[in-house]
PDB file of N, CA and C in Angstrom:
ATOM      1  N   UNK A   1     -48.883  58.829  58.724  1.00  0.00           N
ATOM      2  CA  UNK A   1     -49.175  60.151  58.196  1.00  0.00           C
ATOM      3  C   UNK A   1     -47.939  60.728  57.496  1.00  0.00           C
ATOM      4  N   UNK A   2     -46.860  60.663  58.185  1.00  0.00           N
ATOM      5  CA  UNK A   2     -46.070  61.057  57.507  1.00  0.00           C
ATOM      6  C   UNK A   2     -45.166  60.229  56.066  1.00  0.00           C
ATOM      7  N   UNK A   3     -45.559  58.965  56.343  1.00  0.00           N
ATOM      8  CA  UNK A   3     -44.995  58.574  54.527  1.00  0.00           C
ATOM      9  C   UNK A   3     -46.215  59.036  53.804  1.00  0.00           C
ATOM     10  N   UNK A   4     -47.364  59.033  54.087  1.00  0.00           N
ATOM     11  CA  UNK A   4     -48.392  59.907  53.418  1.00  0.00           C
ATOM     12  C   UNK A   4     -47.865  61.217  52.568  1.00  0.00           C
ATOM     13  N   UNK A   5     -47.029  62.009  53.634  1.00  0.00           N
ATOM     14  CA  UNK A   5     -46.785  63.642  53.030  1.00  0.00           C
ATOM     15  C   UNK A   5     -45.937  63.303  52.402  1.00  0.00           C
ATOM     16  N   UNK A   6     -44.988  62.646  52.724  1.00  0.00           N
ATOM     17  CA  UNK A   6     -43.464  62.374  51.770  1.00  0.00           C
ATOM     18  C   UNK A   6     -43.790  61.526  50.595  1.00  0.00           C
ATOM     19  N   UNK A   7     -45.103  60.975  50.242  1.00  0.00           N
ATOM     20  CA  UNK A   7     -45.273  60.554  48.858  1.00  0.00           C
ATOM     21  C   UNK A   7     -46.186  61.130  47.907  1.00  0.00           C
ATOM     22  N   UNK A   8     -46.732  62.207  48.673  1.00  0.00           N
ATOM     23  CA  UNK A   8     -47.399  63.429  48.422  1.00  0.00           C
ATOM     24  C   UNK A   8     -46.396  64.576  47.521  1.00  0.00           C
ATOM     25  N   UNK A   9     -45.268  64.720  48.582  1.00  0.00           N
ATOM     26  CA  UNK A   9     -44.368  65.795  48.417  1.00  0.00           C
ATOM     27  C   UNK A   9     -43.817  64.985  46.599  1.00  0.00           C
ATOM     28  N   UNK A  10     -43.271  63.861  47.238  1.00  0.00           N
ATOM     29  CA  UNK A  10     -42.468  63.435  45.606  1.00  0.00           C
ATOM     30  C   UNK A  10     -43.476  63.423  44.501  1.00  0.00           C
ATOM     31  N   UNK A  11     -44.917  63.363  44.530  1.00  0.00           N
ATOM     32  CA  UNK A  11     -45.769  63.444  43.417  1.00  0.00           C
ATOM     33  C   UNK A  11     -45.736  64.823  42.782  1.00  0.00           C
ATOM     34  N   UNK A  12     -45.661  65.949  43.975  1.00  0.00           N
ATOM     35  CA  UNK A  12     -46.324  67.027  43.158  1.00  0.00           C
ATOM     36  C   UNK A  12     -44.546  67.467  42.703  1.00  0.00           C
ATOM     37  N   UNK A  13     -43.719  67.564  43.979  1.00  0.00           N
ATOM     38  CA  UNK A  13     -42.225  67.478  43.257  1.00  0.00           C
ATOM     39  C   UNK A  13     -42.176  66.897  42.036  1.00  0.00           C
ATOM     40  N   UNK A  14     -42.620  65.893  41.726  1.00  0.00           N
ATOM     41  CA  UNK A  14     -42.025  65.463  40.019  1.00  0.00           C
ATOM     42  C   UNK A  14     -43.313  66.133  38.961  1.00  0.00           C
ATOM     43  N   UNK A  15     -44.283  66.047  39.667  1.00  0.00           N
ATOM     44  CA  UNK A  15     -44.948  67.042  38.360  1.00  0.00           C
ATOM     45  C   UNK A  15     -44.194  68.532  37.974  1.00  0.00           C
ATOM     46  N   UNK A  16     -44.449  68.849  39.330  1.00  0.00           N
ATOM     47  CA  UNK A  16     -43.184  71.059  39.253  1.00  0.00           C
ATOM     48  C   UNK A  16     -42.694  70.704  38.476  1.00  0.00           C
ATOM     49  N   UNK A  17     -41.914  69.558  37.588  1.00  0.00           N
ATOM     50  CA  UNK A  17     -40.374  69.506  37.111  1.00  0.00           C
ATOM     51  C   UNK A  17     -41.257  69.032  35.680  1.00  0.00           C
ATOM     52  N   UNK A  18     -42.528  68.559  35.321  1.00  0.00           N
ATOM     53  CA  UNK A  18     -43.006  67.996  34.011  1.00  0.00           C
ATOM     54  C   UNK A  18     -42.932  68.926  33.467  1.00  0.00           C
ATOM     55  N   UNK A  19     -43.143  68.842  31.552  1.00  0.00           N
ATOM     56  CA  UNK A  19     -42.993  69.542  30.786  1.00  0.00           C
ATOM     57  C   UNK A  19     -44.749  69.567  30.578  1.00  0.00           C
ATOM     58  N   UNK A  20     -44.646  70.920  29.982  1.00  0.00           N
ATOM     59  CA  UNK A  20     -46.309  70.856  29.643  1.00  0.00           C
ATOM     60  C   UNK A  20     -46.871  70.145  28.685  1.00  0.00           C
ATOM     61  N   UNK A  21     -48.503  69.961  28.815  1.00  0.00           N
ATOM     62  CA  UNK A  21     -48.618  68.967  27.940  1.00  0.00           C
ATOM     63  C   UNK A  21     -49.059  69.532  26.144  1.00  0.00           C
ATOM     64  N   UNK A  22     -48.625  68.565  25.482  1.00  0.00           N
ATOM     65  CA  UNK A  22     -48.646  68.893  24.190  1.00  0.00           C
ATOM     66  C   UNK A  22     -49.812  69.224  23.287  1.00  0.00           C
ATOM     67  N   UNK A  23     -50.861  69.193  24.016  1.00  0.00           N
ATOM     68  CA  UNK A  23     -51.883  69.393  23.910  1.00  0.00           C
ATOM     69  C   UNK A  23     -52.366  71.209  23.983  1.00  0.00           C
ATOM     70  N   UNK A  24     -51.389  71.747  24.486  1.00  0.00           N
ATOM     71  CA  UNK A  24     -51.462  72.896  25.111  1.00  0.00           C
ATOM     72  C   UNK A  24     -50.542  74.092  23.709  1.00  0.00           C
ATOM     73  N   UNK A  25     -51.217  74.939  23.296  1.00  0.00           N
ATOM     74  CA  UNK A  25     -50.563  75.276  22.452  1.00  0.00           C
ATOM     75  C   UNK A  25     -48.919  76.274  22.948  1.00  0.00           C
ATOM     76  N   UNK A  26     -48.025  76.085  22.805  1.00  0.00           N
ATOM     77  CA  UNK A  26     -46.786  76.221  23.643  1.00  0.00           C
ATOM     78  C   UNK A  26     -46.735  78.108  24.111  1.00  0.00           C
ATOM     79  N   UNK A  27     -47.296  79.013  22.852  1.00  0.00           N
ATOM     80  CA  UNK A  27     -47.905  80.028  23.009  1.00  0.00           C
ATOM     81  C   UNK A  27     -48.551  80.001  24.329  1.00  0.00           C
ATOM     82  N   UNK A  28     -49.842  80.061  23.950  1.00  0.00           N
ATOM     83  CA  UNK A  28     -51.000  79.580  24.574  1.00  0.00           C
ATOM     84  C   UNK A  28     -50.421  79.601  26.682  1.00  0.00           C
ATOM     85  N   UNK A  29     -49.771  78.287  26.083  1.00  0.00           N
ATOM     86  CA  UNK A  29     -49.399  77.834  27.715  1.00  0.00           C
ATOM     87  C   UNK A  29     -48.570  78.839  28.080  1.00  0.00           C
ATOM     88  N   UNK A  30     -47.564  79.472  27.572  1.00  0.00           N
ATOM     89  CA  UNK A  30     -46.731  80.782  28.407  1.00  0.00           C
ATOM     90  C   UNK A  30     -47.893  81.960  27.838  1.00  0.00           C
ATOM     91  N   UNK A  31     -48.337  82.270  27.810  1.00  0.00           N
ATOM     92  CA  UNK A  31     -49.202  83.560  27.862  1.00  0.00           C
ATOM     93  C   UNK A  31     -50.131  83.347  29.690  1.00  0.00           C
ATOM     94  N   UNK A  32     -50.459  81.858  29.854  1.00  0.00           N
ATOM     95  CA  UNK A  32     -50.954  81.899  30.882  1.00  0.00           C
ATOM     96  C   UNK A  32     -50.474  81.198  32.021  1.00  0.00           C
ATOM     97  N   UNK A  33     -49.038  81.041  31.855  1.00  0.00           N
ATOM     98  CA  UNK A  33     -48.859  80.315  33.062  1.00  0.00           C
ATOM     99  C   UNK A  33     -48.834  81.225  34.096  1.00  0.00           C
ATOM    100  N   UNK A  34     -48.631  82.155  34.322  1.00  0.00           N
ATOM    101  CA  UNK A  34     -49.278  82.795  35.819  1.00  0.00           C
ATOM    102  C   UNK A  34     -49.918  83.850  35.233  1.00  0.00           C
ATOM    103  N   UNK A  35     -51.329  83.737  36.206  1.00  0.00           N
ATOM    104  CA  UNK A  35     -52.124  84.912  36.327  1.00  0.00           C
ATOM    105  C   UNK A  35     -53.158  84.938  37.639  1.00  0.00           C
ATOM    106  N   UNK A  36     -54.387  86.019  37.601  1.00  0.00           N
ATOM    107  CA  UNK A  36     -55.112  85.836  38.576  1.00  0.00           C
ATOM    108  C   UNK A  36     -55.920  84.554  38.854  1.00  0.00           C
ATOM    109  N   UNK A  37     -56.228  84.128  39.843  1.00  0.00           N
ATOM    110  CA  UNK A  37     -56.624  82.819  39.875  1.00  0.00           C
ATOM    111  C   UNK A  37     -57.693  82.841  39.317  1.00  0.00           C
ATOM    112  N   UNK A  38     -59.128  83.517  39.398  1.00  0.00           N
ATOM    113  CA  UNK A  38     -60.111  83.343  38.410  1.00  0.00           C
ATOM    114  C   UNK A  38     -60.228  83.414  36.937  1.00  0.00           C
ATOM    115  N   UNK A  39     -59.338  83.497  36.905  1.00  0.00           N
ATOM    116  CA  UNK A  39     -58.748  83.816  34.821  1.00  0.00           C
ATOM    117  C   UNK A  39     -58.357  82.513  34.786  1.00  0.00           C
ATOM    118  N   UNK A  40     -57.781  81.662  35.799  1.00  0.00           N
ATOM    119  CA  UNK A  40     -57.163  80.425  35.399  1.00  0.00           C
ATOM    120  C   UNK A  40     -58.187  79.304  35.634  1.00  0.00           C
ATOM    121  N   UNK A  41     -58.991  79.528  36.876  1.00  0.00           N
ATOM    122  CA  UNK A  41     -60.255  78.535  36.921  1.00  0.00           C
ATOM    123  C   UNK A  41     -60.524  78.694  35.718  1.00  0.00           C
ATOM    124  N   UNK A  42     -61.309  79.874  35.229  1.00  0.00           N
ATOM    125  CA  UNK A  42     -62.324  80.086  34.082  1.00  0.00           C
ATOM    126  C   UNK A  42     -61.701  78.959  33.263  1.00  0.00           C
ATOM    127  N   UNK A  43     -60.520  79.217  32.463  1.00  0.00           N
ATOM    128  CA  UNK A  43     -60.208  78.964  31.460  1.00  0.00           C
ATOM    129  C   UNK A  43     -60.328  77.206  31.334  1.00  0.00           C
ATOM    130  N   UNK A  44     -59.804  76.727  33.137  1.00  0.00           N
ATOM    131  CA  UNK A  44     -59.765  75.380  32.780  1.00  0.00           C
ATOM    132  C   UNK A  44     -61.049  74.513  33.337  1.00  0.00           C
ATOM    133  N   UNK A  45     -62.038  75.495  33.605  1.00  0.00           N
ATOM    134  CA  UNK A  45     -63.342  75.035  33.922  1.00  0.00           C
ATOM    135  C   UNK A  45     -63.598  75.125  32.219  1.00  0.00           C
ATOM    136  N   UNK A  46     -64.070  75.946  31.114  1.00  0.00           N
ATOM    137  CA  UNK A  46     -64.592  76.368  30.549  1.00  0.00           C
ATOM    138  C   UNK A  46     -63.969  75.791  28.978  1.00  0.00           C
ATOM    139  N   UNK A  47     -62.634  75.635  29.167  1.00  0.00           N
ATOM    140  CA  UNK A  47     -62.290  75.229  27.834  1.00  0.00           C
ATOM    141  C   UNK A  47     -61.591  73.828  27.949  1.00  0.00           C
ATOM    142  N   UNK A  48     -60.860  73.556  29.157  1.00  0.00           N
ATOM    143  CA  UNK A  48     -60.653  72.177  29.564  1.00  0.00           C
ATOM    144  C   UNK A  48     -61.599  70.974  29.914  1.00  0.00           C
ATOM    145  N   UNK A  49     -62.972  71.642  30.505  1.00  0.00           N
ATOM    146  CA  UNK A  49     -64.475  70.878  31.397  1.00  0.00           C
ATOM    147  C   UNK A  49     -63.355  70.610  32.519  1.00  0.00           C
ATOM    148  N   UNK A  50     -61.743  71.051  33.195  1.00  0.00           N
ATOM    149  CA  UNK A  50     -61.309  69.937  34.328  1.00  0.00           C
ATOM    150  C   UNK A  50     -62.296  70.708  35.906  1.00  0.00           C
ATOM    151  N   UNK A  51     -62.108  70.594  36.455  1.00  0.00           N
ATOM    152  CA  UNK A  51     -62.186  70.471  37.870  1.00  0.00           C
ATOM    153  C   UNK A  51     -61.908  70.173  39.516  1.00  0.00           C
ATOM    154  N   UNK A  52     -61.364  71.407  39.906  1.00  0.00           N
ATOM    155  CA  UNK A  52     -60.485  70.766  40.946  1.00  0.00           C
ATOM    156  C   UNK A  52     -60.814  69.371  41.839  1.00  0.00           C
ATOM    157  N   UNK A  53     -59.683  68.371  42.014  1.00  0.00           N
ATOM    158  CA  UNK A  53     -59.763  67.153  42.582  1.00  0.00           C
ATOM    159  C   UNK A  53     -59.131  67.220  44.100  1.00  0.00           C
ATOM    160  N   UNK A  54     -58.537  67.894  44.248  1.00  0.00           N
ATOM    161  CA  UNK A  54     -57.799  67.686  45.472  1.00  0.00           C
ATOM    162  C   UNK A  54     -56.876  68.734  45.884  1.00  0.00           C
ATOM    163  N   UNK A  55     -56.096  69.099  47.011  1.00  0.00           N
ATOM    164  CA  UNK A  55     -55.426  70.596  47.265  1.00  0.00           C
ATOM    165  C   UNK A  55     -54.517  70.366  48.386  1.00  0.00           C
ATOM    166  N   UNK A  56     -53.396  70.778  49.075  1.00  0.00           N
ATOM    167  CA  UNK A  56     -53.164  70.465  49.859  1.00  0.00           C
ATOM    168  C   UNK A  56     -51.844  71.835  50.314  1.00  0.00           C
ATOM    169  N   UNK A  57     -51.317  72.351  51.329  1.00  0.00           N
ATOM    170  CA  UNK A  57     -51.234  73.334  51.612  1.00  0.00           C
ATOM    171  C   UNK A  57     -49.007  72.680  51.124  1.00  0.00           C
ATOM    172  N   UNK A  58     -48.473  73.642  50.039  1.00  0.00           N
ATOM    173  CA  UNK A  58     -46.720  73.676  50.394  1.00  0.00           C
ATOM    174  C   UNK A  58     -46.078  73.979  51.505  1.00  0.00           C
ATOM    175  N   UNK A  59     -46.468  75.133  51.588  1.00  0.00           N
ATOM    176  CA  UNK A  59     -45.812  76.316  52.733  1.00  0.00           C
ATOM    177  C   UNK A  59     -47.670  76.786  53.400  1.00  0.00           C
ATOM    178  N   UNK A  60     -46.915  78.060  54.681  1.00  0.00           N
ATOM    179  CA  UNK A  60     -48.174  78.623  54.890  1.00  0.00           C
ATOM    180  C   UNK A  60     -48.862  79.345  53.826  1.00  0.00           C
ATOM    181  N   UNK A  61     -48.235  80.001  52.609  1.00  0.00           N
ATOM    182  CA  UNK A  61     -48.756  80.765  52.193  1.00  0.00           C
ATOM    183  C   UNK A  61     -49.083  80.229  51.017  1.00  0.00           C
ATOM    184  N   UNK A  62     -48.616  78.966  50.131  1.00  0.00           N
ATOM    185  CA  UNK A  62     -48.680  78.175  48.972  1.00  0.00           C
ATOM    186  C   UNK A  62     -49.411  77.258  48.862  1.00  0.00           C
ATOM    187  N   UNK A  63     -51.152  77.414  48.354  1.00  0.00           N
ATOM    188  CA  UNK A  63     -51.563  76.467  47.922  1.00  0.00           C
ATOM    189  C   UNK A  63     -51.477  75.667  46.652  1.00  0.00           C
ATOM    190  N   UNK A  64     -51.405  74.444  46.124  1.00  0.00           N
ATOM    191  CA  UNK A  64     -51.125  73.341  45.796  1.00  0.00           C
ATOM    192  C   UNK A  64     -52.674  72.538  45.420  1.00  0.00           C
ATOM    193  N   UNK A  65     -52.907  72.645  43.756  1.00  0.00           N
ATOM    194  CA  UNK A  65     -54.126  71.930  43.542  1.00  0.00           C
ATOM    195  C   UNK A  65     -54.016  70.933  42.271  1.00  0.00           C
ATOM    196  N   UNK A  66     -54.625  69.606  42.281  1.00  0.00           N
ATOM    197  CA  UNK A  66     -54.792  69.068  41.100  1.00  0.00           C
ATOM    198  C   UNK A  66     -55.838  69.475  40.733  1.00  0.00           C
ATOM    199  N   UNK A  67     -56.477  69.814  39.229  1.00  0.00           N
ATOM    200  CA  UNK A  67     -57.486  69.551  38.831  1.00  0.00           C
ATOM    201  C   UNK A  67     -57.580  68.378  37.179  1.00  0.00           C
ATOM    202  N   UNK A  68     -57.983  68.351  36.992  1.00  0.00           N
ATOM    203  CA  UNK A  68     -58.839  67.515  36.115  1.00  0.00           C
ATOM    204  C   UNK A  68     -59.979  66.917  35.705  1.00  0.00           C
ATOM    205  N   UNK A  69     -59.750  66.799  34.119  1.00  0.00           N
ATOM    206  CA  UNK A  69     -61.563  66.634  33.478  1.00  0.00           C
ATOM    207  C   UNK A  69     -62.113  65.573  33.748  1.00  0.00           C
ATOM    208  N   UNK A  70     -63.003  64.948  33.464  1.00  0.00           N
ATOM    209  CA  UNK A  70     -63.387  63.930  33.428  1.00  0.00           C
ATOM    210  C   UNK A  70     -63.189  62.911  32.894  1.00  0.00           C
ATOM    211  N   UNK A  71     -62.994  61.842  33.684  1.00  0.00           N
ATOM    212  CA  UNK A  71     -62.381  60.731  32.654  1.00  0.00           C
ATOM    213  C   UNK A  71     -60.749  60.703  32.329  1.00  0.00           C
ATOM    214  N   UNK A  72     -60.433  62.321  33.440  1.00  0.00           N
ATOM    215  CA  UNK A  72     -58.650  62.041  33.028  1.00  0.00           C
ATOM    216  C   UNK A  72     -58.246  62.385  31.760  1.00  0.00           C
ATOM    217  N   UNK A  73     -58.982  62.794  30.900  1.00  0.00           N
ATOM    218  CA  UNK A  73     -58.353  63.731  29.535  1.00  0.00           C
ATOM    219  C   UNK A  73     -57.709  64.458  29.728  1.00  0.00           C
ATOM    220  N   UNK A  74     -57.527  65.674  30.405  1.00  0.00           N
ATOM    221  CA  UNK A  74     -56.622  66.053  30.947  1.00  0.00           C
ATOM    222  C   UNK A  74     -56.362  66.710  32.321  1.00  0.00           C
ATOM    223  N   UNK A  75     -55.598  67.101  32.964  1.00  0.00           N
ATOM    224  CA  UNK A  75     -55.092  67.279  33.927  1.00  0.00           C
ATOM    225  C   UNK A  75     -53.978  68.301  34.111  1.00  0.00           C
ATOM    226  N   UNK A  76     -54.142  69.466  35.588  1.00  0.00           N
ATOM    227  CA  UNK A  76     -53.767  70.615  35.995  1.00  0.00           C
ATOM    228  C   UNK A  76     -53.043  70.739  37.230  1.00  0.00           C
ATOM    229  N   UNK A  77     -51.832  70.831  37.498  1.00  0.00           N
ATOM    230  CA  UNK A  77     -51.218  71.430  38.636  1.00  0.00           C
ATOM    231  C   UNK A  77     -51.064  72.791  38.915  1.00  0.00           C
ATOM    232  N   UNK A  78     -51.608  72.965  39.895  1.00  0.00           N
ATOM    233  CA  UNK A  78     -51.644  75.061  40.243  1.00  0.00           C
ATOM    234  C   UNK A  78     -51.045  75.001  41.545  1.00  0.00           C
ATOM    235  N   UNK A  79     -50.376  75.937  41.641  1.00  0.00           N
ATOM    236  CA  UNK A  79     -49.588  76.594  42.633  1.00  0.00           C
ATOM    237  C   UNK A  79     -50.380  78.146  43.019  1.00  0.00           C
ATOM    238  N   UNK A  80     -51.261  78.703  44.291  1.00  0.00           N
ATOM    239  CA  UNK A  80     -51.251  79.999  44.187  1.00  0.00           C
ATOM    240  C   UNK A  80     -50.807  80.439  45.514  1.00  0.00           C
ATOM    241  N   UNK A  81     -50.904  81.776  45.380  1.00  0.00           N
ATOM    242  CA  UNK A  81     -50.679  82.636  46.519  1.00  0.00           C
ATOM    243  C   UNK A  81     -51.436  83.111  47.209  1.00  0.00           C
ATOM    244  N   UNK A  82     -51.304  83.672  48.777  1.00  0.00           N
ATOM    245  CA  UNK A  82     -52.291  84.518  48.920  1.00  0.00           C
ATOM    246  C   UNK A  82     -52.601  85.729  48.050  1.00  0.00           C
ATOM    247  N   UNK A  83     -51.854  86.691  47.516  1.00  0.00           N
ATOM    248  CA  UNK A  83     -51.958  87.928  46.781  1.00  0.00           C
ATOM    249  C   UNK A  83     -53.066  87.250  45.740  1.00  0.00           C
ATOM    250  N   UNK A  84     -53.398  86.195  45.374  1.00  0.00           N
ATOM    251  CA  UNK A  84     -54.947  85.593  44.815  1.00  0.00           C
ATOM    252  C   UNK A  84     -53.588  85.125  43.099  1.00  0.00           C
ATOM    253  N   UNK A  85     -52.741  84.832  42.948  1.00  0.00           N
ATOM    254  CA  UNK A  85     -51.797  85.122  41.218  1.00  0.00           C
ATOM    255  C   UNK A  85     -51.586  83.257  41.632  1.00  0.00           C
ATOM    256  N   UNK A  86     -51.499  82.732  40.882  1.00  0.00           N
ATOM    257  CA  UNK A  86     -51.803  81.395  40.330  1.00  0.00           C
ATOM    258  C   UNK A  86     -50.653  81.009  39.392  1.00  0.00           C
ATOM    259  N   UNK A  87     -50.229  80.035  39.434  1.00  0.00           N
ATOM    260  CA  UNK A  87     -48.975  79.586  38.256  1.00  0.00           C
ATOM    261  C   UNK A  87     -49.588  78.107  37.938  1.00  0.00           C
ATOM    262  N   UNK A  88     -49.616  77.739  37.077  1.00  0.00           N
ATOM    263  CA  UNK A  88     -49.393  76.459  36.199  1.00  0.00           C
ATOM    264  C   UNK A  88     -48.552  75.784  36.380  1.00  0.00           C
ATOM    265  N   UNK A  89     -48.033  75.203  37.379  1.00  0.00           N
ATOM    266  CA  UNK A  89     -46.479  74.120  37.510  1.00  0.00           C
ATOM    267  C   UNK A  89     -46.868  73.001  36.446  1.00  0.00           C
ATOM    268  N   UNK A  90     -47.657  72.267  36.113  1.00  0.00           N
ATOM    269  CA  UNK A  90     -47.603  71.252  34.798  1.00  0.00           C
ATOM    270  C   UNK A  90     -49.382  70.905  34.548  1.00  0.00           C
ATOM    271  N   UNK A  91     -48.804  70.081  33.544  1.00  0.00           N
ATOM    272  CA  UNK A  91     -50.164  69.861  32.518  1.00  0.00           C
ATOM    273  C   UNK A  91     -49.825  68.829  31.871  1.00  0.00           C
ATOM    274  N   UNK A  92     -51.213  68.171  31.475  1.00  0.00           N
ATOM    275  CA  UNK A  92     -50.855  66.531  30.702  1.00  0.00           C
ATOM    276  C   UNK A  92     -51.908  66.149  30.610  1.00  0.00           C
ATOM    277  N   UNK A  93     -52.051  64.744  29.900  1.00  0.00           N
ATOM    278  CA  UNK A  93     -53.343  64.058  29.906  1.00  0.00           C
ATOM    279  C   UNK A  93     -53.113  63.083  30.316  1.00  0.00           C
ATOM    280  N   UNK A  94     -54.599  61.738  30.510  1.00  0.00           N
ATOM    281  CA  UNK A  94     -54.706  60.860  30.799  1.00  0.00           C
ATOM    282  C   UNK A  94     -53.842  60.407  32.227  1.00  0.00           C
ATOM    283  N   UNK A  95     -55.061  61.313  32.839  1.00  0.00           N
ATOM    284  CA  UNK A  95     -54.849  61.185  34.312  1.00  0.00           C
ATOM    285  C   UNK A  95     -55.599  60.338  34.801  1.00  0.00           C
ATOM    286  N   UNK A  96     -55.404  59.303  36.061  1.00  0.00           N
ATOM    287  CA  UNK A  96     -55.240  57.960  36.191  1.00  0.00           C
ATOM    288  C   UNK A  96     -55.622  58.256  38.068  1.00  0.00           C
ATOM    289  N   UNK A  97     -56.769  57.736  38.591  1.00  0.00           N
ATOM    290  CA  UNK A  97     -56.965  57.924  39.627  1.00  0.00           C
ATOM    291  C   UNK A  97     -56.983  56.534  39.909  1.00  0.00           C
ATOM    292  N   UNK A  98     -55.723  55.836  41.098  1.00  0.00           N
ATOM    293  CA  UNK A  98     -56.336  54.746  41.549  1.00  0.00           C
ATOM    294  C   UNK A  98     -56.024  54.550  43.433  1.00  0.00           C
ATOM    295  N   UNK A  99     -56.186  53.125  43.692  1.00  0.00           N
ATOM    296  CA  UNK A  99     -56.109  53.463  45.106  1.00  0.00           C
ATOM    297  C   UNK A  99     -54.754  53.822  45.721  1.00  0.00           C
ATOM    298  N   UNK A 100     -54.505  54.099  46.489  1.00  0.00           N
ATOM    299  CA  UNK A 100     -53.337  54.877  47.309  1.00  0.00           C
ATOM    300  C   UNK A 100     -52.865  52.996  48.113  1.00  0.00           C
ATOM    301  N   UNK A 101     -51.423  52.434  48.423  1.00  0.00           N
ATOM    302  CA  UNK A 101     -51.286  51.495  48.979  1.00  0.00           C
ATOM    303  C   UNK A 101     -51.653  51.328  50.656  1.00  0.00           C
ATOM    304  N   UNK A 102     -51.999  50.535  51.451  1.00  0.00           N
ATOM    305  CA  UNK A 102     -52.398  50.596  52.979  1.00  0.00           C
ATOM    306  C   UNK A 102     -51.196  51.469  53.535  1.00  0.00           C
ATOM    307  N   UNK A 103     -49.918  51.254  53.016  1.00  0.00           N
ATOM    308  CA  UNK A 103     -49.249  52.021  53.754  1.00  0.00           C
ATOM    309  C   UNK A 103     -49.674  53.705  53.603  1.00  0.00           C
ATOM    310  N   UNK A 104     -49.720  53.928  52.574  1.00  0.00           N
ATOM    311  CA  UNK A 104     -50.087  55.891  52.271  1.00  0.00           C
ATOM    312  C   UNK A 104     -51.378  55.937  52.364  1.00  0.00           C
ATOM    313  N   UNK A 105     -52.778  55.020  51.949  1.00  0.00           N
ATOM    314  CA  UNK A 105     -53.752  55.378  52.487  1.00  0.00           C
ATOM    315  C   UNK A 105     -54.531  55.687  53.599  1.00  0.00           C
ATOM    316  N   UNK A 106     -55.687  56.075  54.142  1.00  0.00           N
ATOM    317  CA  UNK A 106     -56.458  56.621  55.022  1.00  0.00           C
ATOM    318  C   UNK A 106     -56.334  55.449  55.379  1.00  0.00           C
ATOM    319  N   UNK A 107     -56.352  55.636  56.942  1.00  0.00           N
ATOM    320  CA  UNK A 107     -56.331  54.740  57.966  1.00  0.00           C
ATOM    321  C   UNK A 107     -57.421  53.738  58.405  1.00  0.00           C
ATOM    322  N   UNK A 108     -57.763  52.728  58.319  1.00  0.00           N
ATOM    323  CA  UNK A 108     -58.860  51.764  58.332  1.00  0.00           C
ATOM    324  C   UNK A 108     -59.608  51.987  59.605  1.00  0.00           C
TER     325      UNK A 108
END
């Protein structure tokens, strides 16, 4: 379980640190990197098609979500708070779902 979290931690650690993706008009992306969280679903339900994939808790109070479209076109890291305010830590495309190794995967 725990090389699980610690290869967890270094994934979303090196995304926090990605540059956004270029796809994203650079405007665009700082006008919305933080706001209320339903302004940020909307936008990346509605103009992205992505969809959250997975979530997992930073701290007590910091949730932590991938989302992405279908097919991996593109792809969303969110950070929110309880106060409900949402940040964008990175963005990109051609996101790539495959299996996790026996050591970090679910337990047989």
């Amino acid at each position: 379980m725990f090389k699980r979290l610690f290869a967890l931690a270094l994934v979303f650690g090196a995304a926090a640190t990605a540059p956004p993706a270029e796809t994203l008009d650079p405007a665009q992306f700082a006008a919305i990197r933080c706001a209320p969280r339903d302004l940020i679903v909307e936008r990346l339900e509605s103009r992205y098609e992505e969809h959250a994939k997975g979530a997992g808790l930073q701290t007590d109070t910091r949730l932590i979500e991938l989302w992405s479209s279908k097919g991996g076109a593109t792809w969303t890291i969110l950070l929110t708070t309880p106060d409900g305010r949402t940040c964008i830590l990175a963005a990109g495309e051609h996101w790539t779902d495959y299996p996790l190794p026996p050591a970090l995967g679910a337990p047989s």
